[in-house]
Protein backbone atom coordinates (compact mmCIF):
# COMPACT_ATOMS: atom_id res chain seq x y z
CA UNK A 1 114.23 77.99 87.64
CA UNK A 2 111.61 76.88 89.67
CA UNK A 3 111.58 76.18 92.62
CA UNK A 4 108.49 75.59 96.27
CA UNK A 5 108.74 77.77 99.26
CA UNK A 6 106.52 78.88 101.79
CA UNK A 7 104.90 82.91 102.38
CA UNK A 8 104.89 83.26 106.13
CA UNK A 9 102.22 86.67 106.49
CA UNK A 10 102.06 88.25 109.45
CA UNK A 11 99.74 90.94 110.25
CA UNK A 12 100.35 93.57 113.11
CA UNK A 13 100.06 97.39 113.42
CA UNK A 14 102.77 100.27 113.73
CA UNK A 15 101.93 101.14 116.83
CA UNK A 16 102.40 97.93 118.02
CA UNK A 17 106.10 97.73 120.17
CA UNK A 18 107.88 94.84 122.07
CA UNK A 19 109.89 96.22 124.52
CA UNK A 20 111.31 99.18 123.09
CA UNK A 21 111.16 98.38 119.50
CA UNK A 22 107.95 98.04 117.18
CA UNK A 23 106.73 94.72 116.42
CA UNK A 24 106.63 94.85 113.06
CA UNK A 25 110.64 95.73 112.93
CA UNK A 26 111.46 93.58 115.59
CA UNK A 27 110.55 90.67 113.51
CA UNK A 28 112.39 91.96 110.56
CA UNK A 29 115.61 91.91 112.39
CA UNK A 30 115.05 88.35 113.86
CA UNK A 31 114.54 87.05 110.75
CA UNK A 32 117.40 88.50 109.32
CA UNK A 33 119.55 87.16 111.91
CA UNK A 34 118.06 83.69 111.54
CA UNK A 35 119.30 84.06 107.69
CA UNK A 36 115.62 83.59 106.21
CA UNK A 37 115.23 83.96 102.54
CA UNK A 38 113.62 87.41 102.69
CA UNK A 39 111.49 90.12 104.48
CA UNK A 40 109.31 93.04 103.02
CA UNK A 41 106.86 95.05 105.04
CA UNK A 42 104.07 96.62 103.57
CA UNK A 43 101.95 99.15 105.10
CA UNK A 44 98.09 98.96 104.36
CA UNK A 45 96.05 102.16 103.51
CA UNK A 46 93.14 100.70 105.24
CA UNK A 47 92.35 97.60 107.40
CA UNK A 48 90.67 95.99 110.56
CA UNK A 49 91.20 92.64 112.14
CA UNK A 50 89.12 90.47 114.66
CA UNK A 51 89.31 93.43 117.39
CA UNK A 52 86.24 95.39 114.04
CA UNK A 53 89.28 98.39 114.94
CA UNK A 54 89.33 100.16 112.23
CA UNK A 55 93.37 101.16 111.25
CA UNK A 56 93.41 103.95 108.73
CA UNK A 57 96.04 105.90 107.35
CA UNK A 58 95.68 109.55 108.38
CA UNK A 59 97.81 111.97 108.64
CA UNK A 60 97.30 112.26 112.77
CA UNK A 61 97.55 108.67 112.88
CA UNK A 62 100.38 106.07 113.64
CA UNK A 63 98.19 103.02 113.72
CA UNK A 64 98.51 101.77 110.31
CA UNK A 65 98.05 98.12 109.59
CA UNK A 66 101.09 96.37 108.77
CA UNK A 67 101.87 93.39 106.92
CA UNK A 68 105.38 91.23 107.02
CA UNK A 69 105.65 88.87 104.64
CA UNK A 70 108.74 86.22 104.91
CA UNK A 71 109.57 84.05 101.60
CA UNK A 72 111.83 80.41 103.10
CA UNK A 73 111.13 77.27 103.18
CA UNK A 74 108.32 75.51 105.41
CA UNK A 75 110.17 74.17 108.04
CA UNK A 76 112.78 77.47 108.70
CA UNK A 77 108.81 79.42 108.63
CA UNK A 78 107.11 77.16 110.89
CA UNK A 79 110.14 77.25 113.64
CA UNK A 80 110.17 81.19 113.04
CA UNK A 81 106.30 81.81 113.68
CA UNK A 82 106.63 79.72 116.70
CA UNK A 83 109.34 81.90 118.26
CA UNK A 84 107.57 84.79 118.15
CA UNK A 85 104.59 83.51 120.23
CA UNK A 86 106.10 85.71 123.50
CA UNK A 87 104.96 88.60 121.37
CA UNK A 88 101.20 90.23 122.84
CA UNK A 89 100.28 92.19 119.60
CA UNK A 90 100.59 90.02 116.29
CA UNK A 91 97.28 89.17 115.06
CA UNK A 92 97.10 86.56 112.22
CA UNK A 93 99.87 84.44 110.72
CA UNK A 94 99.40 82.48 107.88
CA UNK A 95 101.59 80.60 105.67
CA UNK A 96 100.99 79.63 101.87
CA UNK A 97 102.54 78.13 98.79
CA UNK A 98 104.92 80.23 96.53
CA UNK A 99 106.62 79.32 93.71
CA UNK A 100 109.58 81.12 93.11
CA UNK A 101 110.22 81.97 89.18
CA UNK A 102 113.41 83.45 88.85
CA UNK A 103 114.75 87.13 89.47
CA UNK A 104 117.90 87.61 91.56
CA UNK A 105 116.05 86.45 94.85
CA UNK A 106 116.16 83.17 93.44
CA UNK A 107 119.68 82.83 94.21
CA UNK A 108 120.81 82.00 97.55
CA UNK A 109 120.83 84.80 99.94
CA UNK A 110 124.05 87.18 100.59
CA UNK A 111 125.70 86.29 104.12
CA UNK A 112 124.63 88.69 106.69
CA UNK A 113 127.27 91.20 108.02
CA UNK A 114 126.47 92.64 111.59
């Protein structure tokens, strides 16, 4: 099976928050609300943006660089990166071609249960 989606990438940092929650899991949870195909965060070792500041992973530190990626299709992406434009600290978002293989996240995903 193979079938065209879309990688939504967002890059932030942990110790970016909106409102009371971080960024990085706020937009987890919206997109799991919204149904989307699927979320994983990844957490970089090392990385800097624009800003040259440098976000290292250190034992002291809590400002590691943080990537979400979101696998759907184009349009359901494009609406979703425009929602979360009310949010001050989310630097880059890009979105690229995937073609899904197979695996079980091929399938349609699970209804969510609150």
């Amino acid at each position: 099976m193979q079938k065209a989606s879309k990688l939504l990438r967002i890059y932030t940092d942990e110790s970016a928050f909106f409102g009371d929650q971080r960024v990085f899991e706020f937009i987890a949870d919206l997109a799991r609300q919204q149904k989307l195909a699927g979320v994983t965060i990844l957490e970089a070792v090392l990385g800097f943006g624009r800003s040259a500041h440098l976000h290292r992973r250190d034992v002291l530190e809590n400002d590691r660089a943080v990537v979400v990626e979101i696998i759907d299709e184009e349009g359901r992406l494009r609406e979703f990166a425009a929602q979360l434009d009310e949010i001050p600290d989310i630097g880059l978002m890009t979105l690229e071609a995937v073609d899904i293989l197979g695996g079980k996240s091929a399938v349609e995903p699970p209804d969510v249960q609150d």
